[in-house]
Structures are given as C-alpha cells and as structure tokens.
PDB file of N, CA and C in Angstrom:
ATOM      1  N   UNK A   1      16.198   3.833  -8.350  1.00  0.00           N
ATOM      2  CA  UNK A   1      16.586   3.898  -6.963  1.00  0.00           C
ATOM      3  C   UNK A   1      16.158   2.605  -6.283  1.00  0.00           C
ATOM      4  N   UNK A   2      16.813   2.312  -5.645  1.00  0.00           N
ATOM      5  CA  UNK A   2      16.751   0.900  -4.654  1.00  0.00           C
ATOM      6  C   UNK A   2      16.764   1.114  -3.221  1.00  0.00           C
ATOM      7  N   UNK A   3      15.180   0.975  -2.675  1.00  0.00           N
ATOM      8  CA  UNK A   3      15.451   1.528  -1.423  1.00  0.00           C
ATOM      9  C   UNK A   3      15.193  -0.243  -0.304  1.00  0.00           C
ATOM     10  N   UNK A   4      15.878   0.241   0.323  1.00  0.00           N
ATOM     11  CA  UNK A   4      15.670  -1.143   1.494  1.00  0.00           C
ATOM     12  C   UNK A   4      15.040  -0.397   2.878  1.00  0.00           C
ATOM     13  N   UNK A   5      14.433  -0.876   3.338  1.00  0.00           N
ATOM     14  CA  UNK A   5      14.065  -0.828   4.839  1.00  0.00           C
ATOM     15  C   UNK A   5      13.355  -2.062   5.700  1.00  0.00           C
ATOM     16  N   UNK A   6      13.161  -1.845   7.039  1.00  0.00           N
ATOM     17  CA  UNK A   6      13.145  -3.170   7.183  1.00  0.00           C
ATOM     18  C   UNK A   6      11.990  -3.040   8.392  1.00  0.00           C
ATOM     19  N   UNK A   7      11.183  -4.319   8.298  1.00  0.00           N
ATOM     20  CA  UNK A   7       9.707  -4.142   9.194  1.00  0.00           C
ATOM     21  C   UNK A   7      10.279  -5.540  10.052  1.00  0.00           C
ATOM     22  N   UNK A   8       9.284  -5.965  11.225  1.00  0.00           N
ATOM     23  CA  UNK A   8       9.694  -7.216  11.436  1.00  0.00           C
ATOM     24  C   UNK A   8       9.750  -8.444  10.922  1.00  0.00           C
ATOM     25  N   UNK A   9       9.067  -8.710   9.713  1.00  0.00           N
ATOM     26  CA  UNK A   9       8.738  -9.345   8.913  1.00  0.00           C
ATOM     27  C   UNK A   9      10.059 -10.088   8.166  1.00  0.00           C
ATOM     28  N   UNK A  10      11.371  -8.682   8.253  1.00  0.00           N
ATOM     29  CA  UNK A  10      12.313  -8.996   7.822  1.00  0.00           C
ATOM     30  C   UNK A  10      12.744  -7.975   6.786  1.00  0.00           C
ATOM     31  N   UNK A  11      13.771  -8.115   6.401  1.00  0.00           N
ATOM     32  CA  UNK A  11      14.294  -6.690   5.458  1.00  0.00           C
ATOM     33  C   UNK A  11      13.900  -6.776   4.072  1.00  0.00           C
ATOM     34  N   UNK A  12      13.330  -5.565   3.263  1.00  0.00           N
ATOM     35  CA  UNK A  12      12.650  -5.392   2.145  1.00  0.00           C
ATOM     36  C   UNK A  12      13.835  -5.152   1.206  1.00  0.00           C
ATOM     37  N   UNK A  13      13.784  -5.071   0.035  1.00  0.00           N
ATOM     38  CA  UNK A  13      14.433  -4.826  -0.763  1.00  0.00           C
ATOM     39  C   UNK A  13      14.125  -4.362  -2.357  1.00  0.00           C
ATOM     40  N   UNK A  14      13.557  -2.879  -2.667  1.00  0.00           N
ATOM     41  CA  UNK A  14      12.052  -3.221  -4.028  1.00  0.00           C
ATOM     42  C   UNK A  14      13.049  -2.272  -4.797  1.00  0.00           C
ATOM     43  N   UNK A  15      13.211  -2.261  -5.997  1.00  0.00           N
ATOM     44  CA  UNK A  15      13.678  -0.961  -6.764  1.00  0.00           C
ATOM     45  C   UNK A  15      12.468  -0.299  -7.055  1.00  0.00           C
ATOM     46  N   UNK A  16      12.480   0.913  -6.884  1.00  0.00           N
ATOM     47  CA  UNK A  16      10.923   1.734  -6.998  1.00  0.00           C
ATOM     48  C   UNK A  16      11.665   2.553  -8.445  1.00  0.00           C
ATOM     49  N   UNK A  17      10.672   2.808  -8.933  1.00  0.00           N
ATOM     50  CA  UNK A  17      10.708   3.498 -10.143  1.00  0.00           C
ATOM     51  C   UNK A  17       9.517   4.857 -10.481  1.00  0.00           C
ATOM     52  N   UNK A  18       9.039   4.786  -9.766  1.00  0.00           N
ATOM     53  CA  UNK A  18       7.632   5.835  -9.909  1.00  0.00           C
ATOM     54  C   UNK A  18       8.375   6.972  -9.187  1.00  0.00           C
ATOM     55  N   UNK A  19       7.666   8.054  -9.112  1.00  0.00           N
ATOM     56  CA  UNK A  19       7.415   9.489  -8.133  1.00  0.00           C
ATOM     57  C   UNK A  19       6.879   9.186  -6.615  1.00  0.00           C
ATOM     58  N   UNK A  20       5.415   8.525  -7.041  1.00  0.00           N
ATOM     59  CA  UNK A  20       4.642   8.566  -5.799  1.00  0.00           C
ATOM     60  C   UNK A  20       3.824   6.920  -5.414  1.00  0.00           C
ATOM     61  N   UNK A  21       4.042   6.918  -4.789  1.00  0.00           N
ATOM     62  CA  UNK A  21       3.785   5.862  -3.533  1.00  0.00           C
ATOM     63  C   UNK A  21       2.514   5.368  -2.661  1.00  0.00           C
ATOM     64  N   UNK A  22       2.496   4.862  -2.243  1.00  0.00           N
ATOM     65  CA  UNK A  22       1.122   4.715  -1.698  1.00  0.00           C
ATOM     66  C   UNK A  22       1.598   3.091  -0.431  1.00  0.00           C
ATOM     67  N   UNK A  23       1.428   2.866   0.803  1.00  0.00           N
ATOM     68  CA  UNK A  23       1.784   2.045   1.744  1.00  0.00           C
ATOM     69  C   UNK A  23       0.670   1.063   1.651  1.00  0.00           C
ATOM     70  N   UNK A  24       0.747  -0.275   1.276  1.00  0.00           N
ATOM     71  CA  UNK A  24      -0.398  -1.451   1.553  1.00  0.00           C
ATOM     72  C   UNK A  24       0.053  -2.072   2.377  1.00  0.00           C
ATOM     73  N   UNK A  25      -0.705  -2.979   2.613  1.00  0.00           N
ATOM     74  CA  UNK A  25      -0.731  -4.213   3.430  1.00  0.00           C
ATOM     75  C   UNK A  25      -2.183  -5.008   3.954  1.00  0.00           C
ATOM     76  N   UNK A  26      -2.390  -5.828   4.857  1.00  0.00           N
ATOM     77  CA  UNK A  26      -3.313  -6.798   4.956  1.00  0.00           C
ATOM     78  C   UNK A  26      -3.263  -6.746   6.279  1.00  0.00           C
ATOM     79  N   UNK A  27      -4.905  -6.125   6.715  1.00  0.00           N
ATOM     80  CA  UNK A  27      -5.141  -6.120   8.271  1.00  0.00           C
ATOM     81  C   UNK A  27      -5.437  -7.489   8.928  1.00  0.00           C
ATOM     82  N   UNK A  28      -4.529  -7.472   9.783  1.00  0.00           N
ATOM     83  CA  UNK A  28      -4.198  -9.013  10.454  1.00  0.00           C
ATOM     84  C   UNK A  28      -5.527  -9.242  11.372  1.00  0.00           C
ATOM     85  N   UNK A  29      -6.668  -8.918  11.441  1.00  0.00           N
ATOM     86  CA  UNK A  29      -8.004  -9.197  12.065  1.00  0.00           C
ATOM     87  C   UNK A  29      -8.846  -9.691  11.212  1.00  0.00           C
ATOM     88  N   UNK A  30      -8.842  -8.925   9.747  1.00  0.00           N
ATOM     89  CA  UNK A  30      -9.280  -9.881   9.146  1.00  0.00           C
ATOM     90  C   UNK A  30      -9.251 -10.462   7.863  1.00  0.00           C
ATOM     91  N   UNK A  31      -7.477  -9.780   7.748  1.00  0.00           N
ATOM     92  CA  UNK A  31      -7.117  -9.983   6.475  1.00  0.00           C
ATOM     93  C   UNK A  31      -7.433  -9.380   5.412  1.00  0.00           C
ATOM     94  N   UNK A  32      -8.659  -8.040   5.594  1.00  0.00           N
ATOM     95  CA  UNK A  32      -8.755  -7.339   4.725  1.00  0.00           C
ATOM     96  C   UNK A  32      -7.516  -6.526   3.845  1.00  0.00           C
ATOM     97  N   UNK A  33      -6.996  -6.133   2.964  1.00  0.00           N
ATOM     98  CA  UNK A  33      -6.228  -4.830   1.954  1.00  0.00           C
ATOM     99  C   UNK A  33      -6.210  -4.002   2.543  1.00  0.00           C
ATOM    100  N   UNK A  34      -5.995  -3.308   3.491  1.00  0.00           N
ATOM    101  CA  UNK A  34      -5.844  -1.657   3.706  1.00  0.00           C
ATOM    102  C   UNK A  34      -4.478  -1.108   3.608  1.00  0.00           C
ATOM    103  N   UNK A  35      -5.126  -0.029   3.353  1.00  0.00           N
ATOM    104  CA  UNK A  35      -3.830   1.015   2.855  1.00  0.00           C
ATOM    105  C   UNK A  35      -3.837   2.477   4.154  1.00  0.00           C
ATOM    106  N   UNK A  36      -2.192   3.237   4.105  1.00  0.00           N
ATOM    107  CA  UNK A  36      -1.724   3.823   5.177  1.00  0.00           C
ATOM    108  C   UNK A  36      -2.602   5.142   4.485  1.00  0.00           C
ATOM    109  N   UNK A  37      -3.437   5.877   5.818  1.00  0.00           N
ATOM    110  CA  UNK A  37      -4.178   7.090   5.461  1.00  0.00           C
ATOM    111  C   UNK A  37      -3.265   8.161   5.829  1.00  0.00           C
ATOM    112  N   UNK A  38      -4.020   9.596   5.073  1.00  0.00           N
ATOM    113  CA  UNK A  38      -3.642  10.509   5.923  1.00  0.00           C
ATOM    114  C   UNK A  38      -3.750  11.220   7.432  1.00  0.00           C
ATOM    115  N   UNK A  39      -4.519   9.906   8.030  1.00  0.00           N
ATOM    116  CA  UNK A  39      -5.236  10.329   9.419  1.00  0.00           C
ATOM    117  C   UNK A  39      -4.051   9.250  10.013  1.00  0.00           C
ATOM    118  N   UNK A  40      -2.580   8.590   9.663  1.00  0.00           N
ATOM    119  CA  UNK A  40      -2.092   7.256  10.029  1.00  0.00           C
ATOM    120  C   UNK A  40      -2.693   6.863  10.835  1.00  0.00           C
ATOM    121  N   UNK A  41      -3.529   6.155  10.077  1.00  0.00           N
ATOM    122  CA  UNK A  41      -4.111   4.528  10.265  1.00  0.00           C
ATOM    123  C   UNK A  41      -4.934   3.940   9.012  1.00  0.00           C
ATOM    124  N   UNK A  42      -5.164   2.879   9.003  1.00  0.00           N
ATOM    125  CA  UNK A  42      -5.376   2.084   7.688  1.00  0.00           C
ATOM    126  C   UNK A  42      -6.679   1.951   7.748  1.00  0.00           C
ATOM    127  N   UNK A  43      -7.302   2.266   6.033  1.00  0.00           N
ATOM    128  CA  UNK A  43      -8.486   2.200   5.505  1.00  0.00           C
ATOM    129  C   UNK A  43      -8.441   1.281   4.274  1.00  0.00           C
ATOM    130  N   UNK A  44      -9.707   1.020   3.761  1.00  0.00           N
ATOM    131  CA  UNK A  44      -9.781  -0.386   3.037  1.00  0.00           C
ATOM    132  C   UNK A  44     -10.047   0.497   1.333  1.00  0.00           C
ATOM    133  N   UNK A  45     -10.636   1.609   1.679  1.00  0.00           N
ATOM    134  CA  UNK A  45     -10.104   2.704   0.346  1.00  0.00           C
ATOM    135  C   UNK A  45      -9.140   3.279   0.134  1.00  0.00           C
ATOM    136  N   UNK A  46      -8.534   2.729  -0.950  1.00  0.00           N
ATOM    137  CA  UNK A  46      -6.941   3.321  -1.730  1.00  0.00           C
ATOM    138  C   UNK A  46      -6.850   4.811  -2.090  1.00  0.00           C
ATOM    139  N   UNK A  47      -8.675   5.483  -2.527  1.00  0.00           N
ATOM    140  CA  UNK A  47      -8.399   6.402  -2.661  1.00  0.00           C
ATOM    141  C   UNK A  47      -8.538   7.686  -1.422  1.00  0.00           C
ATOM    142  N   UNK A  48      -8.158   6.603  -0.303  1.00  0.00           N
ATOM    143  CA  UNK A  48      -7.982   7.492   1.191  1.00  0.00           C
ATOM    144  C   UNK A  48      -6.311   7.205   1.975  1.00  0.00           C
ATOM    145  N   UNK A  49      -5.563   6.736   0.417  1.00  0.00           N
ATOM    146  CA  UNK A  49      -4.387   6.372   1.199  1.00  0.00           C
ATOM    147  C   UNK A  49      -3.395   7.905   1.234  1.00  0.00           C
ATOM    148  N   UNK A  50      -2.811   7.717   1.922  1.00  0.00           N
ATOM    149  CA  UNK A  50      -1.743   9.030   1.662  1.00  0.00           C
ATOM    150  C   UNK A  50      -1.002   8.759   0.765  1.00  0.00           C
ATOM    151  N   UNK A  51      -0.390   9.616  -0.324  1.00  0.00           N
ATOM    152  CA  UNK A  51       0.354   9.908  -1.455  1.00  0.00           C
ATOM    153  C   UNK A  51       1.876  10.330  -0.908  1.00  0.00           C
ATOM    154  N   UNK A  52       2.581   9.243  -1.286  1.00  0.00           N
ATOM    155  CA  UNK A  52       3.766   9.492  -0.398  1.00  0.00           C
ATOM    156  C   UNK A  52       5.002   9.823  -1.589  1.00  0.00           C
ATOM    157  N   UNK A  53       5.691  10.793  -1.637  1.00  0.00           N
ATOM    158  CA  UNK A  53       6.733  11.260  -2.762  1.00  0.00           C
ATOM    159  C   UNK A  53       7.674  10.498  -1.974  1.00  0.00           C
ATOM    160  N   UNK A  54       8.613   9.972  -3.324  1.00  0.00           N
ATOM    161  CA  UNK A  54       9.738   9.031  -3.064  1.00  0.00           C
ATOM    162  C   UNK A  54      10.459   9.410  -2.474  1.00  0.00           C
ATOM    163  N   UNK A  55      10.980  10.824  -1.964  1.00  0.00           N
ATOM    164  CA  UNK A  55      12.225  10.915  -1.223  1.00  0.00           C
ATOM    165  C   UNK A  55      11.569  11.323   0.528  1.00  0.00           C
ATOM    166  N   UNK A  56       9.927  11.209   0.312  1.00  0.00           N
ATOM    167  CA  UNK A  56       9.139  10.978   1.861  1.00  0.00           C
ATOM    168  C   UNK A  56       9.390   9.793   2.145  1.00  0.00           C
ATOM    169  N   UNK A  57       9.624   8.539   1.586  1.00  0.00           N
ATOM    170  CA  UNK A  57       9.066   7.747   2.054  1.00  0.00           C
ATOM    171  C   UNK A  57      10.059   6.805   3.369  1.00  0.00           C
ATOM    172  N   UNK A  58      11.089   7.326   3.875  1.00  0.00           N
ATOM    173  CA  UNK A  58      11.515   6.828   5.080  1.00  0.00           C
ATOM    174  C   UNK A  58      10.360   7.767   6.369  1.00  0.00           C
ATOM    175  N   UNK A  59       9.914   8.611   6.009  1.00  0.00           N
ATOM    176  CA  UNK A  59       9.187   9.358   7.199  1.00  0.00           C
ATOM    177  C   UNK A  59       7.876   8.402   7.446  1.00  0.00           C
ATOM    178  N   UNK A  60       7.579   7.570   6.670  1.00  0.00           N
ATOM    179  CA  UNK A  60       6.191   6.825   6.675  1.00  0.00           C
ATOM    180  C   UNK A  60       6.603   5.344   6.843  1.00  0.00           C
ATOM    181  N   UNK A  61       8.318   4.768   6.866  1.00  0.00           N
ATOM    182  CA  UNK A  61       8.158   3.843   7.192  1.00  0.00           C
ATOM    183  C   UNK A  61       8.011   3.426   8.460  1.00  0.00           C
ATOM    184  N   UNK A  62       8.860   4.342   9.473  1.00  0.00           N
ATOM    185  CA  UNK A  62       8.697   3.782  11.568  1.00  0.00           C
ATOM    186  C   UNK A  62       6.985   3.608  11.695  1.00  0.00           C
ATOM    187  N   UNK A  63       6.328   4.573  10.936  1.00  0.00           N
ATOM    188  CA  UNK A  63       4.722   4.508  11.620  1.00  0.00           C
ATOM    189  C   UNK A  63       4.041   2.912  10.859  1.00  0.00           C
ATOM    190  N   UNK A  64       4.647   2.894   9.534  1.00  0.00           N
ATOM    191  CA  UNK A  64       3.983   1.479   9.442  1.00  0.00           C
ATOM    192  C   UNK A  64       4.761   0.610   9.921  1.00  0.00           C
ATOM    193  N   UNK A  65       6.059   0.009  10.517  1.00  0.00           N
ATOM    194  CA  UNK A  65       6.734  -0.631  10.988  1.00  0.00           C
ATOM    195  C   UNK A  65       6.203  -1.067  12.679  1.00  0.00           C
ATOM    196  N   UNK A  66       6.123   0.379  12.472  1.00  0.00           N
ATOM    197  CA  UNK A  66       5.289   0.136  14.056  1.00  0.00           C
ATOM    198  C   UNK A  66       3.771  -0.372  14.396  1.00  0.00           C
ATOM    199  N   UNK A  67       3.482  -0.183  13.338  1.00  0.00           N
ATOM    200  CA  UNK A  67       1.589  -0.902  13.308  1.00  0.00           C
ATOM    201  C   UNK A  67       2.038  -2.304  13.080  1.00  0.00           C
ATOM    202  N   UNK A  68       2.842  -2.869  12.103  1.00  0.00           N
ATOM    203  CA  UNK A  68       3.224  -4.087  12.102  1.00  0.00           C
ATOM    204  C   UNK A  68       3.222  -4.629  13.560  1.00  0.00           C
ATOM    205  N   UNK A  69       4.357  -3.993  14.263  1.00  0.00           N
ATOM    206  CA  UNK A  69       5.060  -4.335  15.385  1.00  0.00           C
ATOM    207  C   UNK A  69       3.864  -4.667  16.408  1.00  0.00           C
ATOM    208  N   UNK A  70       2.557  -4.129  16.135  1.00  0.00           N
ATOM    209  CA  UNK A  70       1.784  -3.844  16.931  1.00  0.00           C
ATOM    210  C   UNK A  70       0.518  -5.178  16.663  1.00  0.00           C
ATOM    211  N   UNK A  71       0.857  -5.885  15.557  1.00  0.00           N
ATOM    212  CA  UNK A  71       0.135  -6.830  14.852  1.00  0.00           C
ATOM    213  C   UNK A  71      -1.354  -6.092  14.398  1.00  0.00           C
ATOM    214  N   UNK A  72      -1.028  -4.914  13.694  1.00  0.00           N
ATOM    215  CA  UNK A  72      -2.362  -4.239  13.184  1.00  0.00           C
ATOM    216  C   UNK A  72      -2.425  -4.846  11.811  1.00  0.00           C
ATOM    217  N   UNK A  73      -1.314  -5.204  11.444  1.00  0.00           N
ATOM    218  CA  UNK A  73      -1.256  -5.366   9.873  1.00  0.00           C
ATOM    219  C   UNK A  73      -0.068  -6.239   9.647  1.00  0.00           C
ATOM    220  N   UNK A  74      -0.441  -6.711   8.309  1.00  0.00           N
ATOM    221  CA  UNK A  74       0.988  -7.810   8.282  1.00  0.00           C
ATOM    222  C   UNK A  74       1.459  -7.531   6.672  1.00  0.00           C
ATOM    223  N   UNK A  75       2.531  -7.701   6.329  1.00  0.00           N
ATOM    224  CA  UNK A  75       3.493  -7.327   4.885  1.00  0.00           C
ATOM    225  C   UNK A  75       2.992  -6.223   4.147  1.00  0.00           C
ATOM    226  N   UNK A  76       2.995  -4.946   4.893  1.00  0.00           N
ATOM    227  CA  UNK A  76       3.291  -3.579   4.565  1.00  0.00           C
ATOM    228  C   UNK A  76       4.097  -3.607   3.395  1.00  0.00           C
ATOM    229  N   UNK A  77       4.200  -2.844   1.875  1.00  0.00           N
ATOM    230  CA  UNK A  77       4.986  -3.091   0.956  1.00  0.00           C
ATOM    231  C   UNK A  77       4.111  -1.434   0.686  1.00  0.00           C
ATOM    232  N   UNK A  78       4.967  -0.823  -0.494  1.00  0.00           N
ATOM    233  CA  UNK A  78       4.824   0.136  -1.266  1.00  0.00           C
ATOM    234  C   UNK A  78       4.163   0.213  -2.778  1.00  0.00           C
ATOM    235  N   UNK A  79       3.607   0.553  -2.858  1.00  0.00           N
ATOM    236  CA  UNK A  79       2.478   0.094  -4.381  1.00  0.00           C
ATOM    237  C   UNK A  79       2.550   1.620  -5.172  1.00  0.00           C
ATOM    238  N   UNK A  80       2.914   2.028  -5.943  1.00  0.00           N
ATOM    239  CA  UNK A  80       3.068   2.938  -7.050  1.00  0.00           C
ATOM    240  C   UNK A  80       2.293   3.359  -7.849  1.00  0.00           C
ATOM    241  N   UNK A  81       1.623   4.632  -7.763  1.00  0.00           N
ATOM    242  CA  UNK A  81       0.441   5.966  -8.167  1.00  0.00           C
ATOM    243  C   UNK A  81       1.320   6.624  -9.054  1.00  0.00           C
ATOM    244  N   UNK A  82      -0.142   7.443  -9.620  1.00  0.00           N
ATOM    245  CA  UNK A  82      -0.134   8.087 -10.438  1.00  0.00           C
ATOM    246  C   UNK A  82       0.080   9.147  -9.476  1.00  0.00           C
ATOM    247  N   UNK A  83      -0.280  11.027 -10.640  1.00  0.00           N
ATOM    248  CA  UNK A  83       0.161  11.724  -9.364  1.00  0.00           C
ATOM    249  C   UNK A  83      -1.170  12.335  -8.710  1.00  0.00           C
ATOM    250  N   UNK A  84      -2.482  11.671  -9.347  1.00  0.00           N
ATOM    251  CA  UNK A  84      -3.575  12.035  -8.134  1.00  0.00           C
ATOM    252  C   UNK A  84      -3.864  10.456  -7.781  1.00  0.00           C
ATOM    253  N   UNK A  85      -3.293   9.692  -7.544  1.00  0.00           N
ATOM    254  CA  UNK A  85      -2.776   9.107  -6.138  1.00  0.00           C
ATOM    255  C   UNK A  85      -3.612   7.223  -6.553  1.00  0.00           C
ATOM    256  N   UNK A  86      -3.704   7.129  -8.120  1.00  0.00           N
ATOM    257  CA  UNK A  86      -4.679   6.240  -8.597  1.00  0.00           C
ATOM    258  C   UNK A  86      -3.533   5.150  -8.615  1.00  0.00           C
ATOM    259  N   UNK A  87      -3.772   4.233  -8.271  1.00  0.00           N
ATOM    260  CA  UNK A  87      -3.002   2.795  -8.446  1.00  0.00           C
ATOM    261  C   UNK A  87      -2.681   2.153  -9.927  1.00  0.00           C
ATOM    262  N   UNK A  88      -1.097   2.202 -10.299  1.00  0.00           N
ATOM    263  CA  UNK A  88      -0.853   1.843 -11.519  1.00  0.00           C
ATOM    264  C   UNK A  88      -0.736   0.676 -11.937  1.00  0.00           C
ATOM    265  N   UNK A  89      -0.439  -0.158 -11.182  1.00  0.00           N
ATOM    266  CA  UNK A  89      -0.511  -1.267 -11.711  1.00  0.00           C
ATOM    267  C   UNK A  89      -1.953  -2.305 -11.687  1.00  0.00           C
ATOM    268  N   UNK A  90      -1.996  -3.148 -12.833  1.00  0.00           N
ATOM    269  CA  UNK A  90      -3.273  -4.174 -12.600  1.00  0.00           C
ATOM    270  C   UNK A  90      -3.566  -5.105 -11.324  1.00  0.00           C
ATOM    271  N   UNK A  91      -2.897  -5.659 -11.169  1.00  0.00           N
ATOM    272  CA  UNK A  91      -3.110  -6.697 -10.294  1.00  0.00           C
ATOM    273  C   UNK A  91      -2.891  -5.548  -9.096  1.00  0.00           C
ATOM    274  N   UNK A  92      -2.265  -4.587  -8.413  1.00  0.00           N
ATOM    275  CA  UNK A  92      -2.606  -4.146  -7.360  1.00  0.00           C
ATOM    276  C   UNK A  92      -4.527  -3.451  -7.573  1.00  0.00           C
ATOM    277  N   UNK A  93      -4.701  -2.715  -8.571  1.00  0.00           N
ATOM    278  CA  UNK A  93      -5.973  -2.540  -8.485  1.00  0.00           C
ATOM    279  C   UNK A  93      -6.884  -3.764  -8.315  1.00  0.00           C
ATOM    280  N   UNK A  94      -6.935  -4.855  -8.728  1.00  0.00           N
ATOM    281  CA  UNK A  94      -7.583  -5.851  -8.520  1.00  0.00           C
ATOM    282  C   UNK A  94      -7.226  -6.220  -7.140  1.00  0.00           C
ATOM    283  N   UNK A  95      -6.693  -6.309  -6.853  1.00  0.00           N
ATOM    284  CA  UNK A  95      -6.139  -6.696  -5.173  1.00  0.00           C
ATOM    285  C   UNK A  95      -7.090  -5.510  -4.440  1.00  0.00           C
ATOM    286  N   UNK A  96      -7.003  -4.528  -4.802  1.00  0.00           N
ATOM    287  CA  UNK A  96      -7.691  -3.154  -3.479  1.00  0.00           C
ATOM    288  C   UNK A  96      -9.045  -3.185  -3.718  1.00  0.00           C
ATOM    289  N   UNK A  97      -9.710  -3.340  -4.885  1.00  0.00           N
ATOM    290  CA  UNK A  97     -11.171  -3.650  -5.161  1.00  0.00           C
ATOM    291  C   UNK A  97     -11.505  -4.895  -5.505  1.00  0.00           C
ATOM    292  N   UNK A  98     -10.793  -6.066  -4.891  1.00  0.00           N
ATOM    293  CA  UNK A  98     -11.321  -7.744  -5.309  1.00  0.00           C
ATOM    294  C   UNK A  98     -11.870  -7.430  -6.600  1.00  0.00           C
ATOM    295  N   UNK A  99     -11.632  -9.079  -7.344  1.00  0.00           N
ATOM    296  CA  UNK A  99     -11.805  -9.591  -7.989  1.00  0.00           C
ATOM    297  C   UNK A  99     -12.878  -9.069  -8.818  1.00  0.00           C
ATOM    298  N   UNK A 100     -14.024  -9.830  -8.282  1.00  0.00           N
ATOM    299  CA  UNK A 100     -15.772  -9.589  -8.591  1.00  0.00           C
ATOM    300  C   UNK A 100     -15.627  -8.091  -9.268  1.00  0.00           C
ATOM    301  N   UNK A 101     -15.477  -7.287  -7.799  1.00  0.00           N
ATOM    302  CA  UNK A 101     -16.569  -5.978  -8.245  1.00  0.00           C
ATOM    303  C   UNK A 101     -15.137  -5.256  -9.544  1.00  0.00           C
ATOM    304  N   UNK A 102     -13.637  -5.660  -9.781  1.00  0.00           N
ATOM    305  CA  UNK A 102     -13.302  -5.465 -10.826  1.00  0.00           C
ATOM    306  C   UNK A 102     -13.741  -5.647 -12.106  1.00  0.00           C
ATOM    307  N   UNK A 103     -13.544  -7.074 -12.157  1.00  0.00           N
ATOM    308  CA  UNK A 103     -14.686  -7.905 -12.993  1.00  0.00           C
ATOM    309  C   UNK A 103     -15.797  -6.873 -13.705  1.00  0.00           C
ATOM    310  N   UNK A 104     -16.584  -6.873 -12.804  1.00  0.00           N
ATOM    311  CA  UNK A 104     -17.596  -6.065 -12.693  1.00  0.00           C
ATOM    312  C   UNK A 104     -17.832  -4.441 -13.537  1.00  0.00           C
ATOM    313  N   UNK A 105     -16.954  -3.834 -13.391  1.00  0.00           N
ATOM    314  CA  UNK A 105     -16.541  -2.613 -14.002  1.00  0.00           C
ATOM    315  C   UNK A 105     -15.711  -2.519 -15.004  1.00  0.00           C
ATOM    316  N   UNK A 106     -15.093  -3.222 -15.538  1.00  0.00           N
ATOM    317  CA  UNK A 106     -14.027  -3.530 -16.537  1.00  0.00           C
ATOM    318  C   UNK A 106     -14.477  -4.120 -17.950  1.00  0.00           C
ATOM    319  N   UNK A 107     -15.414  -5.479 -17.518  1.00  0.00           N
ATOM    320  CA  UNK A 107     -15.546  -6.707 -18.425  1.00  0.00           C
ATOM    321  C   UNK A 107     -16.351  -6.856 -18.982  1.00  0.00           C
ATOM    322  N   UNK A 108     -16.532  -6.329 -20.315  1.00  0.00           N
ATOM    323  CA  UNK A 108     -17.854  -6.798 -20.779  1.00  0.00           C
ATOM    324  C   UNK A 108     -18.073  -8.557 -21.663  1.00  0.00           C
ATOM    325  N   UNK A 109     -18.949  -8.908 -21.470  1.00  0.00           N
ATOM    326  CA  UNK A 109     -19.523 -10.282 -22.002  1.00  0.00           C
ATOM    327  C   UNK A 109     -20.312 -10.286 -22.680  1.00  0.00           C
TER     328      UNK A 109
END
C-alpha cells in the first residue's frame, strides 16, 4: 500500500508494508526524537508512542500535521513496529536511543 499525505513540510509519499506504525519526528526546541503518544503529544520514549494500525493511520495524521503547523516538531514520518509496538528497523532504533547508549547494549568488545 502506498499511502501519501501531506504536512507543511510538503507532500509525503512512503509505501508502508508493516501492520503497525508508530509517528516520529524531531522536537523543533531542541531537536530531540520524539514520538506521537497516547496522551497526543510527543515523548522522547518510543515505548510510550501510540501503536497506530495501518488503516488508522489518516486519523493520526491532522493531529501531527497540526503540531507541525504549530512548530512543535519538524519531519513527522511513520516508522514501523512490531505488534507490541517495538521498532523494527535498525537505524530507527539507533535513532530513538542514540548512538552511545545503543552501542552500549548491543556491542560487545
């Protein structure tokens, strides 16, 4: 499925392939990672983001479109879970827990 929607940023365009979902982006104060909660509003723990099923996910885009709009956050994008709500890909997990403390838990030397 190929979903488009569009923030001010300009119009998205991602083929999603997963079930479930999860809303990121980068809080424009201080550039931290946060992700869209179930309380809508953004926390810097992924595992406090809301779990959004693919055929939800136009109901969750006006509220992050609108935090954009609001300069709470800047390039809102969709990042793809498991189905208790764990981040599948690598580099997004490294992105939500930096570098280091990945490093850190992963790597042995």
């Amino acid at each position: 499925m190929i979903m488009f929607w569009k923030f001010t940023s300009g119009i998205v365009a991602k083929k999603l392939k997963g079930e479930y979902f999860i809303f990121s982006a980068n809080r424009l104060k201080d550039g931290k990672v946060v992700f869209y909660s179930e309380e809508k509003n953004w926390v810097t723990d992924s595992n406090l983001a809301k779990k959004i099923f693919l055929n939800e996910i136009s109901k969750f885009e006006e509220f992050v479109s609108l935090d954009e709009k609001k300069c709470l956050i800047v390039s809102p994008y969709l990042i793809e879970v498991n189905e208790e709500g764990k981040i599948k890909k690598l580099r997004e997990k490294i992105r939500s827990k930096g570098l280091n403390d990945f490093l850190k838990k992963n790597v042995q030397i």
